[in-house]
Protein backbone atom coordinates (compact mmCIF):
# COMPACT_ATOMS: atom_id res chain seq x y z
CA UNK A 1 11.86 26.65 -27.75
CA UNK A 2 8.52 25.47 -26.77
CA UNK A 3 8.71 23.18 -23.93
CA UNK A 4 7.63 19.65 -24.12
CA UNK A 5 4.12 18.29 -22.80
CA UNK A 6 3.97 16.26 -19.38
CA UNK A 7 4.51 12.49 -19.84
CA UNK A 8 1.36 10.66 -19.31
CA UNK A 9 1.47 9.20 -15.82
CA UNK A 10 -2.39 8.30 -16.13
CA UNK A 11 -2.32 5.58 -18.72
CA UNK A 12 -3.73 2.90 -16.10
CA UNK A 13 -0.42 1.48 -14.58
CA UNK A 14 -1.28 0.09 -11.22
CA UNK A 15 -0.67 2.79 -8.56
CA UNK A 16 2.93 1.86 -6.86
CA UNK A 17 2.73 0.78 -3.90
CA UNK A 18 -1.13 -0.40 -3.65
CA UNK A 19 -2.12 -2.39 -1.27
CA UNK A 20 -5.74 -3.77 -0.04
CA UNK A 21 -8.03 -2.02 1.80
CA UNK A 22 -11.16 -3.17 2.78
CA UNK A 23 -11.40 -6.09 0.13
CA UNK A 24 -10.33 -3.41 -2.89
CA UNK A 25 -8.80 -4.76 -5.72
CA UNK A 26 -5.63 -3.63 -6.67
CA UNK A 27 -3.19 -4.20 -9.62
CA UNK A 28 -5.75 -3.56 -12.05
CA UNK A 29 -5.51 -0.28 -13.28
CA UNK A 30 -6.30 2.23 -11.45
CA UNK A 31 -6.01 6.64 -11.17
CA UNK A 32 -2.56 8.08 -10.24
CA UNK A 33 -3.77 11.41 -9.65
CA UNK A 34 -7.23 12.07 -8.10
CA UNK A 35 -8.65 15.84 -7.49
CA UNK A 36 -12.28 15.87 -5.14
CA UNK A 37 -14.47 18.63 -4.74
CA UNK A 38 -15.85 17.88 -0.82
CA UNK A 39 -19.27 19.59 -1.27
CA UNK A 40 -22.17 18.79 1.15
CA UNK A 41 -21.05 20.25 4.77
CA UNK A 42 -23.59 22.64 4.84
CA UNK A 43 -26.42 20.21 4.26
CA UNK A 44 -24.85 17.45 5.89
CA UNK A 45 -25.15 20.04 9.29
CA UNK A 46 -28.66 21.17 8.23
CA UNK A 47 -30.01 18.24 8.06
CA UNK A 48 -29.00 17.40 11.72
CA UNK A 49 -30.28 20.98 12.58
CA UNK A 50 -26.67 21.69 13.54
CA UNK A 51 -24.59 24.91 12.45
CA UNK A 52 -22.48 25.08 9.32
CA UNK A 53 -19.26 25.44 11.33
CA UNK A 54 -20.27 21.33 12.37
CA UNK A 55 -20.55 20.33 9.13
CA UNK A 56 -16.88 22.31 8.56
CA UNK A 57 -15.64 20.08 11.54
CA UNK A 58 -16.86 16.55 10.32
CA UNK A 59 -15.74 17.86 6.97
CA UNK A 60 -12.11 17.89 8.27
CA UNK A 61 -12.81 14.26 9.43
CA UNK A 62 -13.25 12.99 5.87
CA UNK A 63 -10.51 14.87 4.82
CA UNK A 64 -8.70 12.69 7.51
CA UNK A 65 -10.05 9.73 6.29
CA UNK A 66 -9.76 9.98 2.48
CA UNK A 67 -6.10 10.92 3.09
CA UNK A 68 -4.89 7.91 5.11
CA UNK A 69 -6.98 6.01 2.56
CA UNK A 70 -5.44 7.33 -0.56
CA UNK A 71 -1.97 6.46 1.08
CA UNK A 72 -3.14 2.89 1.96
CA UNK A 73 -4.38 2.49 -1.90
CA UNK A 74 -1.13 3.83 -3.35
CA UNK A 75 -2.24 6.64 -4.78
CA UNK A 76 0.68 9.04 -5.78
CA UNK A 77 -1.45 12.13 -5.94
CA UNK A 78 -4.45 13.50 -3.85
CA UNK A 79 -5.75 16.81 -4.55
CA UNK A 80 -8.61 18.29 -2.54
CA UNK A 81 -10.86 21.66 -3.16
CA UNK A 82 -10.59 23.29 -0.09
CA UNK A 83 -11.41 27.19 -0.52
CA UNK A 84 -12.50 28.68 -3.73
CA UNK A 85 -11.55 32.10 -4.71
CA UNK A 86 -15.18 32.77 -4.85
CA UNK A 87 -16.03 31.47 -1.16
CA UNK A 88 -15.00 34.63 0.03
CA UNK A 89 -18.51 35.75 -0.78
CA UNK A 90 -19.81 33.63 2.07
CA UNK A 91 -20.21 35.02 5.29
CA UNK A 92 -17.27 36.68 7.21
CA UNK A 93 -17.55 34.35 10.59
CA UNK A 94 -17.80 31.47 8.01
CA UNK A 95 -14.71 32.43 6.49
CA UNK A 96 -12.95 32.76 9.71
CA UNK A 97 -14.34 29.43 10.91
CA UNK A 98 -12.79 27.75 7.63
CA UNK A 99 -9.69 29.61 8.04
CA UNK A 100 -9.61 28.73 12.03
CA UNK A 101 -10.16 24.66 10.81
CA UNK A 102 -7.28 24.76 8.21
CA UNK A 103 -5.16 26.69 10.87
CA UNK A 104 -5.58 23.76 13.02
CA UNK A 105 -5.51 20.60 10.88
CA UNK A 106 -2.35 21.53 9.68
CA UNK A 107 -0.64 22.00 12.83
CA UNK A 108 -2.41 18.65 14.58
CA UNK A 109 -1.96 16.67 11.03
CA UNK A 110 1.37 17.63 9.51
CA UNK A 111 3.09 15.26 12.20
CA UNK A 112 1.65 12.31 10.67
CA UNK A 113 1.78 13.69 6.99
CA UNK A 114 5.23 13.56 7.72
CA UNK A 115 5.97 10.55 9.30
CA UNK A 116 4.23 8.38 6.62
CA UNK A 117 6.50 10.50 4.19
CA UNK A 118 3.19 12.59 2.80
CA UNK A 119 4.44 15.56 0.66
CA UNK A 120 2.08 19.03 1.15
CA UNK A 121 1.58 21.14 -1.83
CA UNK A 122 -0.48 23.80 -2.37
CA UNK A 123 -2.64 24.87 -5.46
CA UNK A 124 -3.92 28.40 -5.45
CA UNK A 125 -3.03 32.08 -4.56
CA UNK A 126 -2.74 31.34 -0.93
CA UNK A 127 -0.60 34.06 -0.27
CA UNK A 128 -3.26 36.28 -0.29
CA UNK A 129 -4.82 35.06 3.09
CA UNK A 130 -3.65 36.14 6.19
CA UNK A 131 0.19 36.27 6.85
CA UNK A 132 0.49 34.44 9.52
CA UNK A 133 -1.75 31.03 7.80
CA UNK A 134 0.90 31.84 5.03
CA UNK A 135 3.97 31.27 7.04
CA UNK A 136 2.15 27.75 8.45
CA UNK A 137 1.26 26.99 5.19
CA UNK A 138 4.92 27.17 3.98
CA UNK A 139 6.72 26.16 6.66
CA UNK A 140 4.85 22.52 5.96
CA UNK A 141 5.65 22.64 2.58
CA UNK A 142 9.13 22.92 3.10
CA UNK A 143 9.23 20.48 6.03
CA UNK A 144 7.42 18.06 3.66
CA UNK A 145 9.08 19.14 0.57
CA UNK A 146 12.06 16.18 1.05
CA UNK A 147 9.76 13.47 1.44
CA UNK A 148 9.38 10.76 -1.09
CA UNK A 149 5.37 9.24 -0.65
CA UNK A 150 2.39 10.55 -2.39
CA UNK A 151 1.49 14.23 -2.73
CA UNK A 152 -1.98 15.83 -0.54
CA UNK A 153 -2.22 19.16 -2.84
CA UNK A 154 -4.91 21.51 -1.18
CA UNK A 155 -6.37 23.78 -3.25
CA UNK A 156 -6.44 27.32 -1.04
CA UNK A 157 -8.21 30.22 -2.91
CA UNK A 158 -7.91 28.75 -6.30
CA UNK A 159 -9.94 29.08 -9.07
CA UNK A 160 -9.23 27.56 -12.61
CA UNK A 161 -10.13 31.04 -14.19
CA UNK A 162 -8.01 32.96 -12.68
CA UNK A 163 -5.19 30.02 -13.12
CA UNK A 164 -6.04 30.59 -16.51
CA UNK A 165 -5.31 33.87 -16.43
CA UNK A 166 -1.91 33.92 -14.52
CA UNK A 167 -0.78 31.10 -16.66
CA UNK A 168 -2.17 33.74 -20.03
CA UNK A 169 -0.05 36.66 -18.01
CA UNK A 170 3.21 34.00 -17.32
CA UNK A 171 3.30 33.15 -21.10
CA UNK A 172 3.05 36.99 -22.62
CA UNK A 173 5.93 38.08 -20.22
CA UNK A 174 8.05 34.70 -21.60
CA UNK A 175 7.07 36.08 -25.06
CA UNK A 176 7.70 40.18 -24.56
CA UNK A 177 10.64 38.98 -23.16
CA UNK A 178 12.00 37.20 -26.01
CA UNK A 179 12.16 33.84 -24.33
CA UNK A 180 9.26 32.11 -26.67
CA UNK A 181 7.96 32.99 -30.06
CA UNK A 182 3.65 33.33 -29.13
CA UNK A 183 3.74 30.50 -32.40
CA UNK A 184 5.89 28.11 -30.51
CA UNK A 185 3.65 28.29 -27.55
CA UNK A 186 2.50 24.49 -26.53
CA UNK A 187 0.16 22.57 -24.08
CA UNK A 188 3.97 21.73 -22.08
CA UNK A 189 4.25 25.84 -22.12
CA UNK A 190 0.66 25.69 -20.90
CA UNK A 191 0.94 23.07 -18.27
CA UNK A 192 4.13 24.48 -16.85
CA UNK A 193 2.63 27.67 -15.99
CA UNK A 194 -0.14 26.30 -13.57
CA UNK A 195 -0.45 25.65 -10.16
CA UNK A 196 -0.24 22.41 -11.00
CA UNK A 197 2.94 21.76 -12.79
CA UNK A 198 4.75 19.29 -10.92
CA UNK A 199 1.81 17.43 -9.93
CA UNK A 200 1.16 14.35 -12.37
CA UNK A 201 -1.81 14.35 -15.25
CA UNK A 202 -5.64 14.81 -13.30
CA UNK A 203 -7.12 10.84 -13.99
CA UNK A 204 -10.14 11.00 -12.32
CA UNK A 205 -12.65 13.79 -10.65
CA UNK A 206 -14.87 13.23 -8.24
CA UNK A 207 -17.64 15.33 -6.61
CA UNK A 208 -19.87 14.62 -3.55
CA UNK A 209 -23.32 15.58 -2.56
CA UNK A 210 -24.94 14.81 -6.03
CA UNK A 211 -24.16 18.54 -7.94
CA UNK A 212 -22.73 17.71 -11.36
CA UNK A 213 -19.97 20.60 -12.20
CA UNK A 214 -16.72 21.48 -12.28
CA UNK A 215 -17.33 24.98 -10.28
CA UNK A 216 -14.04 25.83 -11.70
CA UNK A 217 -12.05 23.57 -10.41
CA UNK A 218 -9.05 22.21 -12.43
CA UNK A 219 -10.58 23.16 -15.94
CA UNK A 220 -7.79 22.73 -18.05
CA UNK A 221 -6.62 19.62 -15.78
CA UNK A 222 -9.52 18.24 -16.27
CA UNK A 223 -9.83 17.38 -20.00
CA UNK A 224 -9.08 13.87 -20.02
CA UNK A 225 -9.66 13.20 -16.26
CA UNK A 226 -12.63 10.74 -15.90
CA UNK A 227 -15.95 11.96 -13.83
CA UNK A 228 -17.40 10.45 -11.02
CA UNK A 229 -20.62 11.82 -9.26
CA UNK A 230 -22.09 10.94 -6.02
CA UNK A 231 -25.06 11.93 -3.84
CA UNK A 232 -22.97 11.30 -0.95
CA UNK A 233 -22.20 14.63 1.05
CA UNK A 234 -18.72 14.86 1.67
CA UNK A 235 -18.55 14.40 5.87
CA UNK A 236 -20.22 11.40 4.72
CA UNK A 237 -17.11 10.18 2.42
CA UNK A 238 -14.61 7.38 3.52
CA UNK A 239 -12.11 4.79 2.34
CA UNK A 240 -15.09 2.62 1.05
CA UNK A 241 -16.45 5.50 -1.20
CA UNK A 242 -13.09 6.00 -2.45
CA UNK A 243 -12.55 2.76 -3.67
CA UNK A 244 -16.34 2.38 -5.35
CA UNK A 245 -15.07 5.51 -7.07
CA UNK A 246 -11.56 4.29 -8.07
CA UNK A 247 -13.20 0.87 -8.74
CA UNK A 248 -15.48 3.04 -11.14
CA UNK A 249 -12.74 4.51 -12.79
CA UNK A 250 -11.22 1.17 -13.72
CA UNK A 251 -14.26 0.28 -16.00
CA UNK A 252 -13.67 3.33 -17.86
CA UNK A 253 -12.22 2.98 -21.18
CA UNK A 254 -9.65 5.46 -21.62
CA UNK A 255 -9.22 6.25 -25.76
CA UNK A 256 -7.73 9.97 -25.19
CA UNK A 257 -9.41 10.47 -28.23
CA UNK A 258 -7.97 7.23 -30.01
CA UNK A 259 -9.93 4.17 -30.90
């Protein structure tokens, strides 16, 4: 039998938990589950005639930031574009330098992930990068994976095409197999066979430095999630800009197609 849909976590309940930070309001209703794509490092470095990798580096900041925050406005989910699967076309000492700066924020961050009970996921083939990132990567998943606060999902060599694909592969083997008629095949079928399965409905998107696309990020997530733009490059991006942006989505009106 088909399996059933998601239940819709993003109808505009308050986020549990929420609390006030820097005058926000809460208890109106406000995004569950936000995704970001953090573009703008390497102009926010060029235009301080500095190299990429420093743009990389106060990237990691606002990562730092934007997390606490998201915790402090009770948001359950947080998920965050980190490496594309096509960024390996960028340079090879670039690559290395982004690999070298997730190395290290997990192992001086997951402490305090942790503590405030902060549960790590991961969207994306990460297993494909290098063995020893993978066995990091994993080992604070499962040290996180008991933890009852809101989800940081990273998205690690991810890109919503190739989810698209996977999930396409996932659902012919169900059917070859016997498991599924293809006519019983559902958007629950569908959603269960992403990345992104046990992380709650996408409610609002947001992406810095003033480009207006997806870049293939979260595609099928993404078609009732709410868009929010800003020229604002992403080393740039703090609590404040996070709550204009949630404050945002709260104006929206949300008719999922309905009147």
């Amino acid at each position: 039998m088909a399996s059933q849909a998601k239940p819709d976590l993003s109808s505009g309940a308050p986020a549990h938990g929420a609390r006030p930070v820097d005058g926000i309001r809460t208890g109106s209703p406000g995004p569950r589950h936000v995704a970001i794509i953090m573009d703008g490092n390497g102009r926010w470095a060029k235009k301080r005639f500095l190299p990429r990798i420093a743009g990389h580096r106060a990237g990691v900041e606002a990562v730092r930031r934007v997390a606490r925050a998201a915790r402090e406005m009770g948001l359950e989910c947080l998920t965050l574009y980190a490496f594309s699967s096509e960024n390996w076309k960028r340079p090879a000492s670039e690559v290395a330098d982004l690999m070298g700066l997730l190395r290290h924020f997990i192992q001086s961050d997951l402490d305090e992930f942790h503590a405030n009970g902060v549960r790590l996921r991961i969207i994306g083939h990460y297993q494909a990068l290098d063995p020893s990132l993978v066995e990091l990567i994993e080992e604070a998943m499962a040290r996180t994976a008991a933890n009852t606060g809101p989800i940081i999902a990273i998205a690690l060599n991810y890109g919503a095409q190739d989810e698209l694909v996977r999930m396409a592969q996932i659902l012919a083997r169900r059917v070859a197999a016997g498991e599924i008629a293809a006519e019983e095949i559902g958007i629950g079928d569908i959603d269960a066979a992403l990345y992104t399965a046990d992380l709650p409905p996408l409610d609002l998107m947001i992406r810095t430095s003033g480009e207006q696309r997806l870049s293939n990020f979260m595609l099928w997530q993404a078609a009732y999630a709410e868009l929010y733009f800003t020229d604002m490059l992403w080393p740039d991006f703090d609590a404040r800009a996070l709550a204009t942006a949630l404050d945002a989505f709260r104006l929206r009106d949300r008719r999922f197609g309905g009147l």
